[in-house]
Protein backbone atom coordinates (compact mmCIF):
# COMPACT_ATOMS: atom_id res chain seq x y z
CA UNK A 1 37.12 -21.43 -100.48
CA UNK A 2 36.03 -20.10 -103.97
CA UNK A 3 33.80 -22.76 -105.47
CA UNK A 4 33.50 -22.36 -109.82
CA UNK A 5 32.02 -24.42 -112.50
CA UNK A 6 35.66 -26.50 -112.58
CA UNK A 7 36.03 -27.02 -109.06
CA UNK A 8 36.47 -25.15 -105.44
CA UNK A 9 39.67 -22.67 -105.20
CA UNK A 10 41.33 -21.48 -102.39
CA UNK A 11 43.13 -17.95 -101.77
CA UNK A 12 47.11 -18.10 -101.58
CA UNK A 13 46.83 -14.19 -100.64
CA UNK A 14 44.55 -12.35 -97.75
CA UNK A 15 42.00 -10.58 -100.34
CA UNK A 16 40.51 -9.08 -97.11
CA UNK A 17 43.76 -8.05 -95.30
CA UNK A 18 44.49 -9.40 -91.44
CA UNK A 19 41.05 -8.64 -89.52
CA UNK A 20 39.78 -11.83 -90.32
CA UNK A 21 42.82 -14.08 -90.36
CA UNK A 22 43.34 -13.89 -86.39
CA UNK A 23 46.14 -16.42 -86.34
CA UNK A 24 47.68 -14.66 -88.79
CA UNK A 25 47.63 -11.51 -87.20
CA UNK A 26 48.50 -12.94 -84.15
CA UNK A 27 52.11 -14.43 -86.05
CA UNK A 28 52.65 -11.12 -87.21
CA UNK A 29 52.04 -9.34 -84.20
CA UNK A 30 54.72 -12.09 -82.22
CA UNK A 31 57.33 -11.73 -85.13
CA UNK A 32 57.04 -7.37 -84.69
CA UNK A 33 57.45 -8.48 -80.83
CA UNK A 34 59.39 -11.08 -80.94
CA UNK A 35 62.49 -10.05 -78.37
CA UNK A 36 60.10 -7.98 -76.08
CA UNK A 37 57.10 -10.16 -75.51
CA UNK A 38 57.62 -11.57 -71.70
CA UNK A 39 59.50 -9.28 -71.12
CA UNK A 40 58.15 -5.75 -71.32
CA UNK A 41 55.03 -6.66 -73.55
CA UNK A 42 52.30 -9.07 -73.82
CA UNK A 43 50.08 -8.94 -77.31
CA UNK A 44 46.88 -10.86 -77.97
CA UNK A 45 45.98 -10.01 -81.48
CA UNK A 46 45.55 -6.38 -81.54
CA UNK A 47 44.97 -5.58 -77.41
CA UNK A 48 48.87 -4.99 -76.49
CA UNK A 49 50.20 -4.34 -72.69
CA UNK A 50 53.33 -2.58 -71.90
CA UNK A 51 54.36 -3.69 -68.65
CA UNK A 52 57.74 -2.49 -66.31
CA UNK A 53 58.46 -3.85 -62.85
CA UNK A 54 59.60 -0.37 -61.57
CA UNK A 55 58.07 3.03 -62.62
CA UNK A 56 61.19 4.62 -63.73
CA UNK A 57 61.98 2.04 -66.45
CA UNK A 58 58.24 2.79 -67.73
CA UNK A 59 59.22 5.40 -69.85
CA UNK A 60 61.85 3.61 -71.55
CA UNK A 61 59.78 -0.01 -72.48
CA UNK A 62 57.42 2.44 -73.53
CA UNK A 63 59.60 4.12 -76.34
CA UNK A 64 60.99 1.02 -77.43
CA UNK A 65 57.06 -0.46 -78.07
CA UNK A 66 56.15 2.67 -79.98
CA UNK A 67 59.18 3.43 -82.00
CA UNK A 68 58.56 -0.60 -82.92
CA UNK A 69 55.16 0.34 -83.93
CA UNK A 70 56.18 3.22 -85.73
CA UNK A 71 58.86 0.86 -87.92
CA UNK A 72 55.95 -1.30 -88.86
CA UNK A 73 52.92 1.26 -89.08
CA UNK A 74 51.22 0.02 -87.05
CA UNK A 75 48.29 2.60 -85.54
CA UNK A 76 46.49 2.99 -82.01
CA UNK A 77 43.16 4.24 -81.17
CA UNK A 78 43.87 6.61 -78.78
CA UNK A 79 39.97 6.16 -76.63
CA UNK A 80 41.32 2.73 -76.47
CA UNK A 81 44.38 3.40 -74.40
CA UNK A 82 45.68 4.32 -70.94
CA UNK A 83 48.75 4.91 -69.92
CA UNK A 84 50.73 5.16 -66.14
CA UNK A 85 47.95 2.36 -64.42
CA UNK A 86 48.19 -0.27 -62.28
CA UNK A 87 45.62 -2.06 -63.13
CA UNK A 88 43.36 -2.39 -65.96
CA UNK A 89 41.07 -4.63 -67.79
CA UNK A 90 42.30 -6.75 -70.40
CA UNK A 91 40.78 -9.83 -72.37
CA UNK A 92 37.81 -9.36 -70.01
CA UNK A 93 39.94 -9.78 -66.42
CA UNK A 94 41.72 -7.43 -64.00
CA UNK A 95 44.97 -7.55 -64.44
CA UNK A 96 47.06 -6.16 -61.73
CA UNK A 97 50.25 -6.76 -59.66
CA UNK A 98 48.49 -9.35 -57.39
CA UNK A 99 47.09 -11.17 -60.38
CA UNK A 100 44.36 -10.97 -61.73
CA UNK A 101 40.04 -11.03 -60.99
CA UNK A 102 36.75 -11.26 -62.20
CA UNK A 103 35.95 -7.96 -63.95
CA UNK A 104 32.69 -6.65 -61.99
CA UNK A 105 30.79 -5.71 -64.96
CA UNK A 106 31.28 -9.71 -65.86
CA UNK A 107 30.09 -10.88 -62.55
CA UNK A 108 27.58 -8.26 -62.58
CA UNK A 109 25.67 -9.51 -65.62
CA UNK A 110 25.54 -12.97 -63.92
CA UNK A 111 24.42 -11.40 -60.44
CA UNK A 112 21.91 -9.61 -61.75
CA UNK A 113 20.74 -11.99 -64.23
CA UNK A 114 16.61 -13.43 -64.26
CA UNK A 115 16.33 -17.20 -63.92
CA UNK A 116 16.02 -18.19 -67.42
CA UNK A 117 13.23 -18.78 -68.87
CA UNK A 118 13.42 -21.12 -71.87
CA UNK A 119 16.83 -23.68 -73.28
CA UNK A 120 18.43 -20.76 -74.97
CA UNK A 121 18.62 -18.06 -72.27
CA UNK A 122 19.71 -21.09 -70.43
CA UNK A 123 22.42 -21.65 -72.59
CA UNK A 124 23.56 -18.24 -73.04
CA UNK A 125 24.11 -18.07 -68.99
CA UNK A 126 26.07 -20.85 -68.86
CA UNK A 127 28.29 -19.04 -71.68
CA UNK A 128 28.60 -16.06 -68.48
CA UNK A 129 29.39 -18.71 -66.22
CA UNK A 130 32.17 -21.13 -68.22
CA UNK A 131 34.19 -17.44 -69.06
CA UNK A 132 34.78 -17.23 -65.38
CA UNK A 133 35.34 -21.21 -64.47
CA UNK A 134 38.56 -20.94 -63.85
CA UNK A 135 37.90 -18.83 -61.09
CA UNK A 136 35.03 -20.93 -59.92
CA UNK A 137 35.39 -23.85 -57.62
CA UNK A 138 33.85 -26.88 -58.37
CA UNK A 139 32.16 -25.22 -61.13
CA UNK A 140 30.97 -28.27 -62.95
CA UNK A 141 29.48 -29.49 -60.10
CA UNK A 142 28.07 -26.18 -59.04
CA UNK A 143 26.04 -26.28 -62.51
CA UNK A 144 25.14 -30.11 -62.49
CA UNK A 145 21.96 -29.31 -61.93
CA UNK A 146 20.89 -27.52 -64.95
CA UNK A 147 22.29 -30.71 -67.54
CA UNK A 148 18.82 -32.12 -67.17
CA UNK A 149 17.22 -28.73 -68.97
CA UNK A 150 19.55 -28.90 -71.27
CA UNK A 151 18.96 -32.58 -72.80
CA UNK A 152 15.11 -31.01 -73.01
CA UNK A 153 14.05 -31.66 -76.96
CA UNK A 154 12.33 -29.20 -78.83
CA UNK A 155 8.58 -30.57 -77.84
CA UNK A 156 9.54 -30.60 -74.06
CA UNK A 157 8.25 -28.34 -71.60
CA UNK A 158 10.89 -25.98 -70.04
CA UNK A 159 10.51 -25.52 -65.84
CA UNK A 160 12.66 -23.75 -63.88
CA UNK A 161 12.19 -25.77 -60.44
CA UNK A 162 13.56 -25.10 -56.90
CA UNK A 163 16.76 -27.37 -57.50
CA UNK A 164 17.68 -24.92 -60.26
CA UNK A 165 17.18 -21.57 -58.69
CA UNK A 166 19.15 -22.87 -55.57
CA UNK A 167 22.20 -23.48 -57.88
CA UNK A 168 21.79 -20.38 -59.47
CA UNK A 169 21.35 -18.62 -56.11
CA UNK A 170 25.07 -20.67 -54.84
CA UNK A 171 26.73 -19.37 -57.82
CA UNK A 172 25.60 -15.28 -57.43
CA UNK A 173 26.68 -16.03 -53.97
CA UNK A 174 30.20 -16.94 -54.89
CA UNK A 175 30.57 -14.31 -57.31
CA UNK A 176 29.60 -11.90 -54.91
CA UNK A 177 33.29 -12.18 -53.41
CA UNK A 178 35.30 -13.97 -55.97
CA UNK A 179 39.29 -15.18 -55.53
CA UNK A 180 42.18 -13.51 -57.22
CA UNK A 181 44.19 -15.98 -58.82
CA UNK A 182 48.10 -15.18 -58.53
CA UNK A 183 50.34 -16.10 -60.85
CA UNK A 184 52.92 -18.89 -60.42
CA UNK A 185 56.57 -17.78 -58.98
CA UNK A 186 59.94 -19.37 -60.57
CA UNK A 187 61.33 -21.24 -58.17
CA UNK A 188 58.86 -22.07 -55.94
CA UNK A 189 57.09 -25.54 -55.34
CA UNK A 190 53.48 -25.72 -56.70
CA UNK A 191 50.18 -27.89 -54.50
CA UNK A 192 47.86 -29.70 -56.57
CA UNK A 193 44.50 -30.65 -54.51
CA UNK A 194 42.80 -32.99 -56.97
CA UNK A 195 39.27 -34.52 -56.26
CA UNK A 196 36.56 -36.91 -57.91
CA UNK A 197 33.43 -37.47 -57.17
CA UNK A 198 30.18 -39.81 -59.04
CA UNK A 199 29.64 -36.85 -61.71
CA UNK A 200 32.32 -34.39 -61.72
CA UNK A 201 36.14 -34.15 -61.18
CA UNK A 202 37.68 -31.06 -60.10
CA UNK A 203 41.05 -29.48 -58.95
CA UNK A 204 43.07 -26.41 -57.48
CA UNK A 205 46.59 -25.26 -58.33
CA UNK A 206 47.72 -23.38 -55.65
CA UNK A 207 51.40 -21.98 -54.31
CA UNK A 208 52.22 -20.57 -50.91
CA UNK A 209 53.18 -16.75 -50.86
CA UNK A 210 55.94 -15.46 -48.48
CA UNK A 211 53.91 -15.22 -45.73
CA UNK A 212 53.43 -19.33 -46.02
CA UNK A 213 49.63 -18.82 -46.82
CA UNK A 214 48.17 -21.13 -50.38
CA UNK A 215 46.99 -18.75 -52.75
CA UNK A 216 44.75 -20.07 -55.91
CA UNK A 217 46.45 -20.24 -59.44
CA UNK A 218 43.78 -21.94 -61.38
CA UNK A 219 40.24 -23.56 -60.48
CA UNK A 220 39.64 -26.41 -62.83
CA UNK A 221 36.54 -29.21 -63.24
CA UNK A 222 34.56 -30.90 -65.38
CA UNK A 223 31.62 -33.14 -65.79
CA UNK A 224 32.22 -36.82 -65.87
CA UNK A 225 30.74 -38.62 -68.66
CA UNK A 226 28.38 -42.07 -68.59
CA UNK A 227 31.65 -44.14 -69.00
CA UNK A 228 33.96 -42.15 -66.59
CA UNK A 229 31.37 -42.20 -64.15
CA UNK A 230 31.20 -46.39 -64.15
CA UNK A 231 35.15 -45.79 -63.04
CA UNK A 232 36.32 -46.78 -59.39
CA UNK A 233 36.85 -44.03 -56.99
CA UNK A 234 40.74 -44.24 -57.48
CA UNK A 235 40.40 -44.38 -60.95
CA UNK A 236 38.45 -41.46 -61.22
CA UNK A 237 41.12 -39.60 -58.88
CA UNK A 238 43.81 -40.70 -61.72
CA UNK A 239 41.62 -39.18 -64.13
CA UNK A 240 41.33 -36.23 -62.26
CA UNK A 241 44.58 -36.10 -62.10
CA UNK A 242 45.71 -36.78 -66.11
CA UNK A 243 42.81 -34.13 -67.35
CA UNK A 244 44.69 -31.46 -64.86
CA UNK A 245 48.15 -32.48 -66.15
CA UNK A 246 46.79 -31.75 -69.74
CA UNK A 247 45.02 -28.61 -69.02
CA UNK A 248 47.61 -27.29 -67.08
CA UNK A 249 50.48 -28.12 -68.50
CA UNK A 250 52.70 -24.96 -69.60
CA UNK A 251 51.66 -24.28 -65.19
CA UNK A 252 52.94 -27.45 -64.26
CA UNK A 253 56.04 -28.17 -66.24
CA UNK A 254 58.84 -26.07 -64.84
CA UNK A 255 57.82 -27.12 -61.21
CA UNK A 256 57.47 -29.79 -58.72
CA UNK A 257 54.28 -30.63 -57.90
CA UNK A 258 52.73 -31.24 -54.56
CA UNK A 259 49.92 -33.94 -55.02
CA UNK A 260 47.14 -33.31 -52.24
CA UNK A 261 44.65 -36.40 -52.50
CA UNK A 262 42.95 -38.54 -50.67
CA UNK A 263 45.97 -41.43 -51.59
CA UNK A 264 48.71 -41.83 -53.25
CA UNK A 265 48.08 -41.83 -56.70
CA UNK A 266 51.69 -41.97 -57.94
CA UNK A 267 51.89 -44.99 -56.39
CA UNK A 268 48.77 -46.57 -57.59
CA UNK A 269 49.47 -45.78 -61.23
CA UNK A 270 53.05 -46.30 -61.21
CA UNK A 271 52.58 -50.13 -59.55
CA UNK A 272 49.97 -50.86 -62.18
CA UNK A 273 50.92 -52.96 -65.30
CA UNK A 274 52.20 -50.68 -67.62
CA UNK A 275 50.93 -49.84 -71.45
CA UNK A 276 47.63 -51.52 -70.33
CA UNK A 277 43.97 -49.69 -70.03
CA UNK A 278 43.63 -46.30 -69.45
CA UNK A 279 45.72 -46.05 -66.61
CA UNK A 280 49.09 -46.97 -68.68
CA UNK A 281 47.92 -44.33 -70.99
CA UNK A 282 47.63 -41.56 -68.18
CA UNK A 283 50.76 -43.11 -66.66
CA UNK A 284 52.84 -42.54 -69.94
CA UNK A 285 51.39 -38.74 -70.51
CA UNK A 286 52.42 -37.95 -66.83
CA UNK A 287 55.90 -39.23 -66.98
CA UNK A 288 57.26 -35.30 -67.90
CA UNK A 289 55.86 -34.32 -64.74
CA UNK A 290 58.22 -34.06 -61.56
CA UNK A 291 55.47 -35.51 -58.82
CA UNK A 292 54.94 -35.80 -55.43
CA UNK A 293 52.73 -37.08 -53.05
CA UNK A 294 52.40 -35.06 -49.57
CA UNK A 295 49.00 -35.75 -46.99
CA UNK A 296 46.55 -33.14 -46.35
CA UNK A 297 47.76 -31.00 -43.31
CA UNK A 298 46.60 -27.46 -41.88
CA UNK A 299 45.20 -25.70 -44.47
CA UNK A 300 46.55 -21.83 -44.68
CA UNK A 301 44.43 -20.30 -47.37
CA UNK A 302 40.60 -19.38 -47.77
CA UNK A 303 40.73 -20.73 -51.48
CA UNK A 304 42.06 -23.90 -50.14
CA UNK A 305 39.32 -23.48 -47.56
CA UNK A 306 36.65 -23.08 -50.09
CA UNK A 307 37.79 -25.51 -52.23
CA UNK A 308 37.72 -28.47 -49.86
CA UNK A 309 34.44 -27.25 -48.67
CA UNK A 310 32.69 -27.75 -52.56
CA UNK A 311 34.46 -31.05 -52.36
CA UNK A 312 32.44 -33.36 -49.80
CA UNK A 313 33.32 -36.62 -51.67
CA UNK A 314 32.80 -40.07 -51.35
CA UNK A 315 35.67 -41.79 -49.41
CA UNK A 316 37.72 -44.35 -51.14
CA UNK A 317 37.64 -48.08 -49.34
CA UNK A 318 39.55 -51.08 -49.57
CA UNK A 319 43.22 -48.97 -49.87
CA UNK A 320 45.26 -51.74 -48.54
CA UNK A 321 43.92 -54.02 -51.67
CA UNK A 322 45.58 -51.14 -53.76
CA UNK A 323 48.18 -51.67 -52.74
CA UNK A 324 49.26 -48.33 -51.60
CA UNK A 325 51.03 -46.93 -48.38
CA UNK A 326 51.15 -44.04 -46.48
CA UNK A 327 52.69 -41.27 -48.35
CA UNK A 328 56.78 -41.24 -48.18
CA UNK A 329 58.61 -38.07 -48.99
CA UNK A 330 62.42 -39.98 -49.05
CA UNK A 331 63.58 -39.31 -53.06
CA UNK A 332 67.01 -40.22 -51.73
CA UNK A 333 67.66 -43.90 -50.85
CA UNK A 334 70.70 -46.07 -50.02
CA UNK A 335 71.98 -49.53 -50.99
CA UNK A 336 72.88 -52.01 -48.57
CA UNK A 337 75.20 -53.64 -50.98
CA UNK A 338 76.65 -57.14 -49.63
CA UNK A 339 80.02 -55.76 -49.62
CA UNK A 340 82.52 -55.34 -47.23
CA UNK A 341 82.08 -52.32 -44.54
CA UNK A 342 84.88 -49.83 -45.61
CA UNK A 343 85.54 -47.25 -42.89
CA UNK A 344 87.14 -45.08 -45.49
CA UNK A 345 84.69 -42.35 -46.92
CA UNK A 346 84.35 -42.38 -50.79
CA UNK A 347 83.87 -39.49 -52.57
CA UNK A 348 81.52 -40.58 -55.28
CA UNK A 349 81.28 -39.61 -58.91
CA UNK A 350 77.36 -38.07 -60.15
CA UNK A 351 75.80 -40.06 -63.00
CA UNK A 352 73.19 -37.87 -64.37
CA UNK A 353 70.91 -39.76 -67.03
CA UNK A 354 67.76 -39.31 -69.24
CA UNK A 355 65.85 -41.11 -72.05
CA UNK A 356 63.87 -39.38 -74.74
CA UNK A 357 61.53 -41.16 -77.52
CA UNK A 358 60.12 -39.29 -80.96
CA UNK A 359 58.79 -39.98 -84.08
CA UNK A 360 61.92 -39.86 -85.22
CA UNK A 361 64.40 -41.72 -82.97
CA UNK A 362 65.60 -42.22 -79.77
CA UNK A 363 68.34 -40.81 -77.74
CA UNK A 364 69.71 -41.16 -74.12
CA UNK A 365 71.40 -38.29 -72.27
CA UNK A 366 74.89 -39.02 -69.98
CA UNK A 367 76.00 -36.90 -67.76
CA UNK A 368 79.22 -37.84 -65.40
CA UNK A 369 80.55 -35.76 -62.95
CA UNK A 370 84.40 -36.21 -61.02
CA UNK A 371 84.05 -35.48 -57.48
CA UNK A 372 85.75 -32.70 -58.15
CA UNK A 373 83.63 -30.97 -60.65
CA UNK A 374 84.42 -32.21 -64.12
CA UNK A 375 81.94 -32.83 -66.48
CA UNK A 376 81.49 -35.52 -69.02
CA UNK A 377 78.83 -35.41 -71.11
CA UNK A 378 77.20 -38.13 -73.77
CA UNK A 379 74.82 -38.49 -76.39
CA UNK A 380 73.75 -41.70 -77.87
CA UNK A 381 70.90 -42.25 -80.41
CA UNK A 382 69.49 -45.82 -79.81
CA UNK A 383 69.16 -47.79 -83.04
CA UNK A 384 65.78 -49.59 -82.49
CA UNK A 385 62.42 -48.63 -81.15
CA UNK A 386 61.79 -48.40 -77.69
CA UNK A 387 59.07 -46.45 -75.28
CA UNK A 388 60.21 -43.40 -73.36
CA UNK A 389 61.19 -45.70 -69.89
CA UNK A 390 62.86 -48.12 -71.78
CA UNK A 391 65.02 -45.34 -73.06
CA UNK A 392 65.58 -44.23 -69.46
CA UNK A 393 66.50 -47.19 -68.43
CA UNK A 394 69.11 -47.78 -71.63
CA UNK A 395 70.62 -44.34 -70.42
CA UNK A 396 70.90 -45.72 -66.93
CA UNK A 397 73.04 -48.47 -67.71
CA UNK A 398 74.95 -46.96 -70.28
CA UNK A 399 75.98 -44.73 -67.61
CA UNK A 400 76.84 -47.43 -65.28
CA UNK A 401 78.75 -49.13 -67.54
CA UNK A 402 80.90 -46.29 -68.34
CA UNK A 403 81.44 -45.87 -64.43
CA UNK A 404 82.32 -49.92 -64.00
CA UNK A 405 84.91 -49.31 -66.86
CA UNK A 406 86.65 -46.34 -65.55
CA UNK A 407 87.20 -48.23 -61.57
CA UNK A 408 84.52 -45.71 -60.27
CA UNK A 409 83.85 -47.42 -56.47
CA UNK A 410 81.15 -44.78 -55.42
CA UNK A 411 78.32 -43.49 -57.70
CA UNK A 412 75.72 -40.84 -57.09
CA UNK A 413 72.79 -41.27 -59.28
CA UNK A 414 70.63 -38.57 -60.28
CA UNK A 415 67.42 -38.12 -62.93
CA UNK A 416 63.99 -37.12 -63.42
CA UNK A 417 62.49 -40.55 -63.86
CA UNK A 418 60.87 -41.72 -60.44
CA UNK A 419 59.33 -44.67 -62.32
CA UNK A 420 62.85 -45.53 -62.84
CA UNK A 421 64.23 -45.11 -59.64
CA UNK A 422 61.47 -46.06 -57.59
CA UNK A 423 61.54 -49.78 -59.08
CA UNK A 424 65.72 -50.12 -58.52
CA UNK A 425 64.72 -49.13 -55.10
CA UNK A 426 62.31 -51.42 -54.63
CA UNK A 427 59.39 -49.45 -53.71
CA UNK A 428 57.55 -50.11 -57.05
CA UNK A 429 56.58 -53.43 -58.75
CA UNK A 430 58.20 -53.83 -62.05
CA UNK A 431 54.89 -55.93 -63.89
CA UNK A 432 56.04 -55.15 -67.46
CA UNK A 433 58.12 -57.79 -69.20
CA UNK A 434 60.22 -55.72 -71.53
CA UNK A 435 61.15 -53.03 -68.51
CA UNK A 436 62.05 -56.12 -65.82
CA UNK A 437 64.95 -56.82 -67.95
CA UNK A 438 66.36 -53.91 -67.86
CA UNK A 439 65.72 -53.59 -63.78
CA UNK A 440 67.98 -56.64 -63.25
CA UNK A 441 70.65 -55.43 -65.97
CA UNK A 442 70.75 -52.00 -63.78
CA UNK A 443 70.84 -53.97 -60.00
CA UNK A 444 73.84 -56.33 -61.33
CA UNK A 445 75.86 -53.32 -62.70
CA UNK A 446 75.03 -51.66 -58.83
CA UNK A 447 76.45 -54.56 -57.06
CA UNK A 448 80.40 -53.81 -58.91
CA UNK A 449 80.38 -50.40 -56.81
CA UNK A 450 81.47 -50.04 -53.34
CA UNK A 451 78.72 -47.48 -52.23
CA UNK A 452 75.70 -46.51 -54.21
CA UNK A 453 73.09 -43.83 -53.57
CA UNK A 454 70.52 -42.46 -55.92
CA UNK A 455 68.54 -39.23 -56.10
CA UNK A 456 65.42 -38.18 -58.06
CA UNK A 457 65.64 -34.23 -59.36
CA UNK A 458 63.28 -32.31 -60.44
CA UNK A 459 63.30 -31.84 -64.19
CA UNK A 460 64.89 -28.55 -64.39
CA UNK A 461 67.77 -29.84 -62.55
CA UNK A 462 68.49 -32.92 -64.93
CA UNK A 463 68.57 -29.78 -67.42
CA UNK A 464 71.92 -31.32 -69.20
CA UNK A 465 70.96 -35.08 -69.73
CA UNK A 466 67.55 -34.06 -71.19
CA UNK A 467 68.88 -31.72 -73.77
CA UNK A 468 71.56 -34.86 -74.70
CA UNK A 469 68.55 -37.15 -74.71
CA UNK A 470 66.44 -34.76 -76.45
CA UNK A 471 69.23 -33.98 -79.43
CA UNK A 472 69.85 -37.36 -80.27
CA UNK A 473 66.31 -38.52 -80.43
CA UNK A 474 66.12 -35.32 -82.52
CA UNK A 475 68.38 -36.24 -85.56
CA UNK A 476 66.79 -38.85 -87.94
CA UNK A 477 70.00 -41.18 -88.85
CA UNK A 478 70.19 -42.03 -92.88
């Protein structure tokens, strides 16, 4: 901003080129890139990697990046670069086929730190420390102790007392032999141990390796505020659990995920009234997710290990008030209809189905599948507003309908919404007025059909109703 005697002006032009516009330069940089980064090349800004999965095809990713670079004149510092490693520091980690560490001259600084002496060297550690969080378990509560120097004012007197130096002492420790965190595999079930206790939450994204061992993705925590901490134990748990699905999303998305807890909170949130407190709100951000509750069982990774170990917390009582059983895997239940037994098998028909709500409009996604193979598929844009369940729901029946119409005896029904599913089947209250309408619409339209199983997918799976779901609540209607 430019301000003058007739009023502030702002540039429409970069007077002072790209070096200190870093989103710009990070668009340009992704739009050189475009069909190569994820592929052969990652770019943040100006640090670029050129990456191959076998040696011989180095040479080739390598002559593609730089010819690129030569189009666009773009220049290297040569004492920045190395070539032909397999491993190398980059945005201040180790990156390497494993995944990726602390680098040691970042742990080093903290290792080798001085307690601090005053509020600002205090501060300026805790900067060392929050860099490597993710890496840390538990690391808000591992530095819980210092938030009282921190609130000191100006005229207070700063003391460094045994509590402090003990924390400090518990974090050099665990730096001194920190995890590597691996990166998530396509394909392959993530773990989620979440855990809350009176002033911090915490979790650890994990995924077992081919030798069946857990191996960390991402340590996450934070410090619970004055509000959060006035929170039941269960209800700090859910929150545990929303801040992770936040954080973690772009981790969490494209696979099921293992919830590890102390109870089921699917079940807790998903029997609670809906669109009321804070829980509906966590509820309705979580509803993306594909979730699943499993117990605790043999633990088959030192991360795991560790992490359980910073996690001593308080044990939650009263679970049968809750509400909430003992956890139950089955995603795949059958109707007892009060038919007729028919001893002849029915091959049934797959009725795939999604909802989708935006600003805009919203659209359910039909998918119907012959036994033998043929697909049907349907888009409908719903012409009044609606949450993201009812929508499900709306795509439900419309499905069923369309089956009733056509003679279909046997149905298969498939879809990402466990809410959904989980309250035809019984095994979730429906407490929400506007939703229990639909449940009863959906269980009359199940009793027309002979047999009548249903299924619920991961997200990935349900790929074809989502994108019908997501079109039509895509196109704003004149």
């Amino acid at each position: 901003m430019c301000p003058g005697h007739i009023g502030a002006f702002e540039y429409t032009v970069m007077p002072f080129g790209l070096r200190n516009a870093g989103a710009t330069y990070q668009r340009a940089m992704n739009s050189i890139f475009h069909d190569m980064i994820g592929h052969s090349l990652e770019v943040y800004i100006d640090d670029v990697v050129i990456k191959s999965p076998e040696e011989g095809n180095h040479i080739s990713s390598l002559r593609k990046a730089f010819l690129r670079m030569r189009q666009h004149k773009l220049k290297m510092n040569p004492k920045k670069c190395v070539f032909g490693v397999k491993a190398r520091n980059f945005l201040g980690f180790l990156v390497h086929q494993r995944g990726i560490e602390i680098d040691k001259n970042k742990a080093k600084s903290i290792m080798e730190a001085l307690p601090p002496r005053n509020k600002k060297e205090l501060q300026s550690l805790l900067g060392k420390i929050n860099f490597l969080r993710r890496f840390i378990s538990n690391s808000a509560g591992k530095i819980q102790p210092f938030s009282s120097l921190l609130k000191l004012k100006q005229e207070q007197t700063f003391k460094w007392e045994e509590q402090h130096q003990q924390a400090f002492q518990e974090i050099k420790d665990y730096l001194s032999n920190p995890p590597v965190l691996s990166p998530p595999k396509r394909g392959r079930p993530l773990k989620l141990y979440v855990f809350a206790s009176e002033v911090s939450i915490g979790s650890l994204l994990v995924q077992d390796n081919k030798e069946g061992k857990e191996q960390a993705v991402y340590y996450l925590s934070r410090t619970l505020t004055e509000v959060e901490r006035r929170y039941s134990a269960i209800e700090r748990l859910c929150l545990a659990l929303y801040f992770t699905a936040v954080k973690l999303r772009h981790y969490m998305l494209p696979h099921t995920i293992y919830i590890i807890a102390k109870t089921d909170l699917i079940k807790y949130m998903l029997t609670r009234p809906m669109l009321r407190g804070r829980i509906g709100k966590w509820t309705l951000a979580l509803t993306e997710f594909t979730f699943r509750y499993v117990p605790q069982k043999a633990v088959k990774g030192q991360a795991v290990v560790d992490f359980l170990a910073d996690h001593q917390g308080e044990e939650i009582e009263n679970m049968d008030s809750l509400d909430i059983a003992n956890a139950n895997l089955l995603t795949r239940v059958h109707v007892c209809l009060n038919n007729p037994i028919y001893l002849i098998h029915l091959t049934p028909w797959k009725l795939y189905f999604d909802g989708s709500k935006t600003d805009k409009a919203s659209g359910a996604g039909v998918v119907l599948e012959e036994p033998l193979g043929v697909r049907h598929c349907y888009s409908f844009q719903l012409d009044f507003q609606c949450t993201n369940n009812r929508a499900e729901y709306e795509a439900l029946i419309i499905g069923l309908e369309m089956l009733v119409e056509l003679g279909v005896q046997s149905v298969e029904i498939l879809g990402d919404s466990m809410l959904v599913l989980k309250q035809i089947a019984g095994e979730y209250k429906c407490l929400n007025p506007s939703l229990a309408v639909y449940l009863v619409a959906a269980r009359n339209l199940l009793t027309e059909f002979r047999e009548a199983t249903w299924e619920h997918i991961p997200r990935e799976e349900n790929f074809a109703a989502n994108e019908l779901a997501q079109v039509a609540s895509g196109i704003q209607m004149p």
